[in-house]
Protein backbone atom coordinates (compact mmCIF):
# COMPACT_ATOMS: atom_id res chain seq x y z
CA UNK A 1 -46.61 18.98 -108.93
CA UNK A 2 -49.83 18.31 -107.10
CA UNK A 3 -52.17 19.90 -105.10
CA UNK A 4 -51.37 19.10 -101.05
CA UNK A 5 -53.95 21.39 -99.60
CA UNK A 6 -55.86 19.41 -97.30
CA UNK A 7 -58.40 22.72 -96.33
CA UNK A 8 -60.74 23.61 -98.99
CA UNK A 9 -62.32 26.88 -98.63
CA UNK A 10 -66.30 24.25 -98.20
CA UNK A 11 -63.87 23.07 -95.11
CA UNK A 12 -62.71 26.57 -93.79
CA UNK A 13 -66.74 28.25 -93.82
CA UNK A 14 -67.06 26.68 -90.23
CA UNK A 15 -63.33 28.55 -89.38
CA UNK A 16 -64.42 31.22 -90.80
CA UNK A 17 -67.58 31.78 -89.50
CA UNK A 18 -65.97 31.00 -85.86
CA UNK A 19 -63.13 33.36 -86.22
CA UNK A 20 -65.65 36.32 -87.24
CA UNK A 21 -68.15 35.56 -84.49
CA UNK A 22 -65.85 34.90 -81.46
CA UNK A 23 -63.60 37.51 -82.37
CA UNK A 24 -59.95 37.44 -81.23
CA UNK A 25 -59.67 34.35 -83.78
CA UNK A 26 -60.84 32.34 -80.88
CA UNK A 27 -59.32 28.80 -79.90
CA UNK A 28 -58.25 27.97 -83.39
CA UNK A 29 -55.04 30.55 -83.08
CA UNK A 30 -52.68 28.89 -80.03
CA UNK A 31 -50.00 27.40 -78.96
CA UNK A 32 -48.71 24.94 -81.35
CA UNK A 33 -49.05 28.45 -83.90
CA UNK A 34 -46.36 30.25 -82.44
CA UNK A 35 -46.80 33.33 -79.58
CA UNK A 36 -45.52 36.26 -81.93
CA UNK A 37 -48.29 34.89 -84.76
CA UNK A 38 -50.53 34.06 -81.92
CA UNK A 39 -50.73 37.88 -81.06
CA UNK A 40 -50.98 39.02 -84.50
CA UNK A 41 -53.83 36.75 -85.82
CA UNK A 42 -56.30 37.39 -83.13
CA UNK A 43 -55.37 40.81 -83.13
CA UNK A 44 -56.38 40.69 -86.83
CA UNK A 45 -59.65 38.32 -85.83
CA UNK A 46 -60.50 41.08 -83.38
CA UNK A 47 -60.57 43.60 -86.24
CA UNK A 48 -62.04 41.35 -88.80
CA UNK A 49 -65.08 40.85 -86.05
CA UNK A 50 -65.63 44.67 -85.78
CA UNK A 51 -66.57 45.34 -89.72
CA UNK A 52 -69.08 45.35 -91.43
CA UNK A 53 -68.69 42.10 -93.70
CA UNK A 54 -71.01 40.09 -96.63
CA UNK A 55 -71.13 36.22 -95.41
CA UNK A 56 -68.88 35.46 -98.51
CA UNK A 57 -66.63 38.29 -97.26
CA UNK A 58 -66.90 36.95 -94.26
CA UNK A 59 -66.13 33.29 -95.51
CA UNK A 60 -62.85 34.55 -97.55
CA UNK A 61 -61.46 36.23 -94.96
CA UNK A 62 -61.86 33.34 -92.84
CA UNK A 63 -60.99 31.31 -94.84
CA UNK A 64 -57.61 32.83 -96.02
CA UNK A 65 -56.61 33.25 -91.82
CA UNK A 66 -57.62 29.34 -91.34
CA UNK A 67 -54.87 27.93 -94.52
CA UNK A 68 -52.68 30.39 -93.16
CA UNK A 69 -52.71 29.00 -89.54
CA UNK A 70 -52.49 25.68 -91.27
CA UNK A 71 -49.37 26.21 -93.32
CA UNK A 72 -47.94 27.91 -90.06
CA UNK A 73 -48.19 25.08 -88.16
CA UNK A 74 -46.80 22.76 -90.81
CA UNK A 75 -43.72 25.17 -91.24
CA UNK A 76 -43.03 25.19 -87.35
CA UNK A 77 -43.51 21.88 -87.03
CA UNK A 78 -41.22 21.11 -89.93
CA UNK A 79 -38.67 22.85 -87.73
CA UNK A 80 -38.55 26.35 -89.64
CA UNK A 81 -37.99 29.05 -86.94
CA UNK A 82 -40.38 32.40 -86.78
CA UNK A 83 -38.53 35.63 -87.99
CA UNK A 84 -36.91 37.88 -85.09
CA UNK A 85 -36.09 40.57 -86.81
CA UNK A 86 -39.21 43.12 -85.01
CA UNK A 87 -41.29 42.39 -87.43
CA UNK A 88 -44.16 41.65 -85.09
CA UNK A 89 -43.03 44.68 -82.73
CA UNK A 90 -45.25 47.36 -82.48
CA UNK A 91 -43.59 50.89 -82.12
CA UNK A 92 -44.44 54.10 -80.54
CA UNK A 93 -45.67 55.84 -83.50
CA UNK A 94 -46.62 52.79 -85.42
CA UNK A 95 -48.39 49.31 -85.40
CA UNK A 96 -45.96 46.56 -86.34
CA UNK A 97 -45.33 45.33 -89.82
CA UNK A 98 -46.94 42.34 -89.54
CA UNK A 99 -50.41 44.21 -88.47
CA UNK A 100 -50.36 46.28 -91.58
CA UNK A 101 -48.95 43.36 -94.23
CA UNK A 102 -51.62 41.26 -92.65
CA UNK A 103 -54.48 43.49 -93.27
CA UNK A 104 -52.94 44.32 -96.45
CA UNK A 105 -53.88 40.38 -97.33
CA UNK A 106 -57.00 40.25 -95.59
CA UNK A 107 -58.19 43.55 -97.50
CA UNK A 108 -57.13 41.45 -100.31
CA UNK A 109 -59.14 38.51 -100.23
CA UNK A 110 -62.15 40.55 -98.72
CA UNK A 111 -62.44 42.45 -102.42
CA UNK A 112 -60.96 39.10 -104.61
CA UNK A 113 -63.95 37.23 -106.41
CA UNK A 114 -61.31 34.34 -107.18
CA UNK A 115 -61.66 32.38 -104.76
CA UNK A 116 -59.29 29.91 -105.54
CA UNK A 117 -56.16 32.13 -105.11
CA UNK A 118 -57.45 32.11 -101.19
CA UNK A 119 -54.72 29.73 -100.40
CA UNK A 120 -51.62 31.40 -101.86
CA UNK A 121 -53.15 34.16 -99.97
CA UNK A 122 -52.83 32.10 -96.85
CA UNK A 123 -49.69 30.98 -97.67
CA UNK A 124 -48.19 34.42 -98.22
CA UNK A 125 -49.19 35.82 -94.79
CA UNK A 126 -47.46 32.24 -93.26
CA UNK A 127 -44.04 32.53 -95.04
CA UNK A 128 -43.77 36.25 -94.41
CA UNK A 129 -43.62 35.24 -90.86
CA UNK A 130 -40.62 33.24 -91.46
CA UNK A 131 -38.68 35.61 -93.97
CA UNK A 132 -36.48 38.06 -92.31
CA UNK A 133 -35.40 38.88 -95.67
CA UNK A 134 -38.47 40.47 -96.76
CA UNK A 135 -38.85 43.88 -95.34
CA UNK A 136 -41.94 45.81 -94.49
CA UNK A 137 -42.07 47.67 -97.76
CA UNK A 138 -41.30 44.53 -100.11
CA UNK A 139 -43.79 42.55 -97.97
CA UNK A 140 -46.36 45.41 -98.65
CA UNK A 141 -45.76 45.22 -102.31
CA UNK A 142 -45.90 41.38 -102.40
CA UNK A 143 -49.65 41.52 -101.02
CA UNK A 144 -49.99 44.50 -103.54
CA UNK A 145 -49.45 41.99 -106.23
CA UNK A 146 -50.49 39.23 -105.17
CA UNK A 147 -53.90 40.56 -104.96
CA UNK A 148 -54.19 42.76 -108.20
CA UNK A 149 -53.23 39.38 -110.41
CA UNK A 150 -55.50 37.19 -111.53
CA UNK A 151 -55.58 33.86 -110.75
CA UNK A 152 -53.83 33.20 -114.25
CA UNK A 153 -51.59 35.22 -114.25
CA UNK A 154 -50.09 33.44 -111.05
CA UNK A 155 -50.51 30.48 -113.30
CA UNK A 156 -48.11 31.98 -115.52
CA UNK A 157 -45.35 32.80 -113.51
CA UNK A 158 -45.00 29.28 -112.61
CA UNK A 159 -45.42 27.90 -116.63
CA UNK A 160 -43.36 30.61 -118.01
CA UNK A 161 -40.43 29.16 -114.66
CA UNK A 162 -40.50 25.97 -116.27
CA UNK A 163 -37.14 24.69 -117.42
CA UNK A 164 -38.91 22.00 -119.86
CA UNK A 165 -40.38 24.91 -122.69
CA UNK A 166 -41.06 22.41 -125.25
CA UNK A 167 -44.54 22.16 -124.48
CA UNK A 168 -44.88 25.96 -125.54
CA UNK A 169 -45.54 27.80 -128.58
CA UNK A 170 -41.34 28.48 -129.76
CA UNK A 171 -42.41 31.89 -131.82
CA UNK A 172 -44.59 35.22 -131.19
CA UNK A 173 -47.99 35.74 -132.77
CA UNK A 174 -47.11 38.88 -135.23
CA UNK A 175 -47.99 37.27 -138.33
CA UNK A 176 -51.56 35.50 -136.83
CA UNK A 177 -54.48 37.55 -138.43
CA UNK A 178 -57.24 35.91 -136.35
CA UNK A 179 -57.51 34.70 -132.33
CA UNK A 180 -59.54 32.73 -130.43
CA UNK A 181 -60.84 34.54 -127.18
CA UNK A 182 -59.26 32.19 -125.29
CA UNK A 183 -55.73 32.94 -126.25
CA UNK A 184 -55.95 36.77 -126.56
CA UNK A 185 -57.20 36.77 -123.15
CA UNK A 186 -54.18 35.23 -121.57
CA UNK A 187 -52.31 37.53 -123.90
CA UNK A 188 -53.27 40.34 -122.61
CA UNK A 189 -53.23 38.80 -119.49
CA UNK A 190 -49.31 37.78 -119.88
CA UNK A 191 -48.79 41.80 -121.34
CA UNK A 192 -49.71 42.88 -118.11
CA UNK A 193 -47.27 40.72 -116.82
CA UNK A 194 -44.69 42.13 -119.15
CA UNK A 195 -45.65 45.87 -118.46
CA UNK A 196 -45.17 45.22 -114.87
CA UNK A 197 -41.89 43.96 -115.28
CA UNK A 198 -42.45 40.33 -113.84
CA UNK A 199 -42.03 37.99 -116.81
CA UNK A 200 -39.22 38.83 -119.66
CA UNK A 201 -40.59 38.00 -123.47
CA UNK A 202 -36.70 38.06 -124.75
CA UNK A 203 -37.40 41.45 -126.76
CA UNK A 204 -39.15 44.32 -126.86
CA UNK A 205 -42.74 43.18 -126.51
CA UNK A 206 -45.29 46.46 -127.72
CA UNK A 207 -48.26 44.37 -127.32
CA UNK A 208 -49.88 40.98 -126.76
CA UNK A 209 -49.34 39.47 -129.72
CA UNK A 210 -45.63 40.16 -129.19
CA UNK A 211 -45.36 37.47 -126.46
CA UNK A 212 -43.39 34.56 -127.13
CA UNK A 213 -44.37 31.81 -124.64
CA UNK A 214 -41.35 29.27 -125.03
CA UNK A 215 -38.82 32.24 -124.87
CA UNK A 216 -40.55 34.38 -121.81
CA UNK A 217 -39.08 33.62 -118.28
CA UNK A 218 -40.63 34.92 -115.24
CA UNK A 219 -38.14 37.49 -112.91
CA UNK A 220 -37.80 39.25 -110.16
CA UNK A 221 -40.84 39.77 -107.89
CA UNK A 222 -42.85 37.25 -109.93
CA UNK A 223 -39.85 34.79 -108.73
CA UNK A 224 -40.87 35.91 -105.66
CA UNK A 225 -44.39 35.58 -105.54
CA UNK A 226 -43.47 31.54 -106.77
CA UNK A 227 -41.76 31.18 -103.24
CA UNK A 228 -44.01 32.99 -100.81
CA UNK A 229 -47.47 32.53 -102.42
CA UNK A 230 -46.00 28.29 -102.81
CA UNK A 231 -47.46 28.46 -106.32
CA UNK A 232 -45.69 25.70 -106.95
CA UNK A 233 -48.71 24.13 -105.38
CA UNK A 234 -51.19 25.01 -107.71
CA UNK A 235 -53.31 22.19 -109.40
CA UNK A 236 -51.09 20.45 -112.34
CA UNK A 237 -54.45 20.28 -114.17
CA UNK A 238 -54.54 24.37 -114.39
CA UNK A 239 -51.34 24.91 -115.25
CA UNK A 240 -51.78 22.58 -118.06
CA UNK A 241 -54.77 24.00 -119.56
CA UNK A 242 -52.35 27.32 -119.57
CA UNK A 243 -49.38 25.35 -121.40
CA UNK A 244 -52.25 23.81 -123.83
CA UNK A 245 -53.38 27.63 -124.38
CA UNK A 246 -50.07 28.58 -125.49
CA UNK A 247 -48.77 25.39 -127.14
């Protein structure tokens, strides 16, 4: 795979900085975006511009709404077709889904010191526009997850997807007696994973060392998280330093 972004969060500061200061996500957020999305993202601008907000904050946020708006337009010019399903409805006794998944993201990256996973941030908040299949409560836990893991661990879940596992270490690490910090890290890292129930070791795994890279396989909301976040597009050159970690 390679990396396709073509907004780097250096390119997004000036977004950023624009959507916080003129508010409702001013003239970056219009017609080629979509009306429903339209609606949503400046409502969120509007909200992001009445908060009390670091510059950096400031800059992630922004930054996370700009590659969003990006992918968005790429997916509806591609053809793909916004979700209809009320999603962006607000009712009487409640703000629409997409209002509360959105802030869910932009709470997210506001409190997220890894910068890089800004992006897949982005991304998420554009495909859950098109996904009628995701409900409100899924698409809640989705932004849960996707901003509790680490930047690694999102690394994982594509390396431990990969149908080629020859590039992995084929056993578990019971019998080591010594590890460098490098490895336990990710680990513990891939436990976590484990505990959570979104990668599969192949047995019962009672601790790090019980992780077997070439024989784990990532499931069900880690699958997910693949699709929505696109972390497929994640720099080859990361997710082989993780492969050459667990080789």
């Amino acid at each position: 795979t390679t990396e396709i972004y073509t907004l780097s969060l250096d390119d997004a500061l000036p977004i950023s900085i624009g959507l916080i200061a003129a508010g409702p996500a001013g003239g970056l957020v219009g017609g080629g975006v979509g009306p429903l999305i339209t609606y949503a993202l400046k409502k969120l601008g509007s909200e992001v511009h009445q908060r009390m907000l670091a510059p950096r904050e400031q800059q992630r946020i922004g930054g996370v709404i700009a590659f969003a708006i990006q992918r968005i337009k790429e997916k509806l010019d591609a053809g793909e077709s916004i979700r209809t399903d009320g999603f962006f409805d607000s009712q009487p006794d409640s703000r629409s889904a997409a209002d509360e998944v959105y802030e869910g993201v932009i709470l997210a990256a506001q409190r997220d010191h890894e910068e890089k996973k800004l992006p897949f941030m982005g991304n998420l908040i554009a495909n859950l526009a098109f996904r009628p299949d995701i409900e409100r409560g899924y698409a809640n836990y989705l932004v849960r997850l996707g901003g509790e893991l680490s930047y690694r661990q999102l690394g994982l879940f594509v390396v431990f997807a990969l149908k080629d596992r020859s590039r992995l270490r084929q056993s578990d690490y019971r019998t080591e007696q010594l590890f460098p910090p490098l490895l336990l890290g990710l680990l513990h890292e891939a436990y976590d994973l484990e505990q959570r129930g979104l990668i599969a070791s192949g047995s019962t795994a009672f601790g790090p060392n019980d992780i077997s890279p070439a024989k784990t396989k990532t499931q069900g909301a880690g699958l997910e998280l693949i699709g929505s976040m696109e972390l497929i597009r994640l720099p080859p050159a990361d997710i082989n330093t993780l492969i050459s970690i667990l080789a």
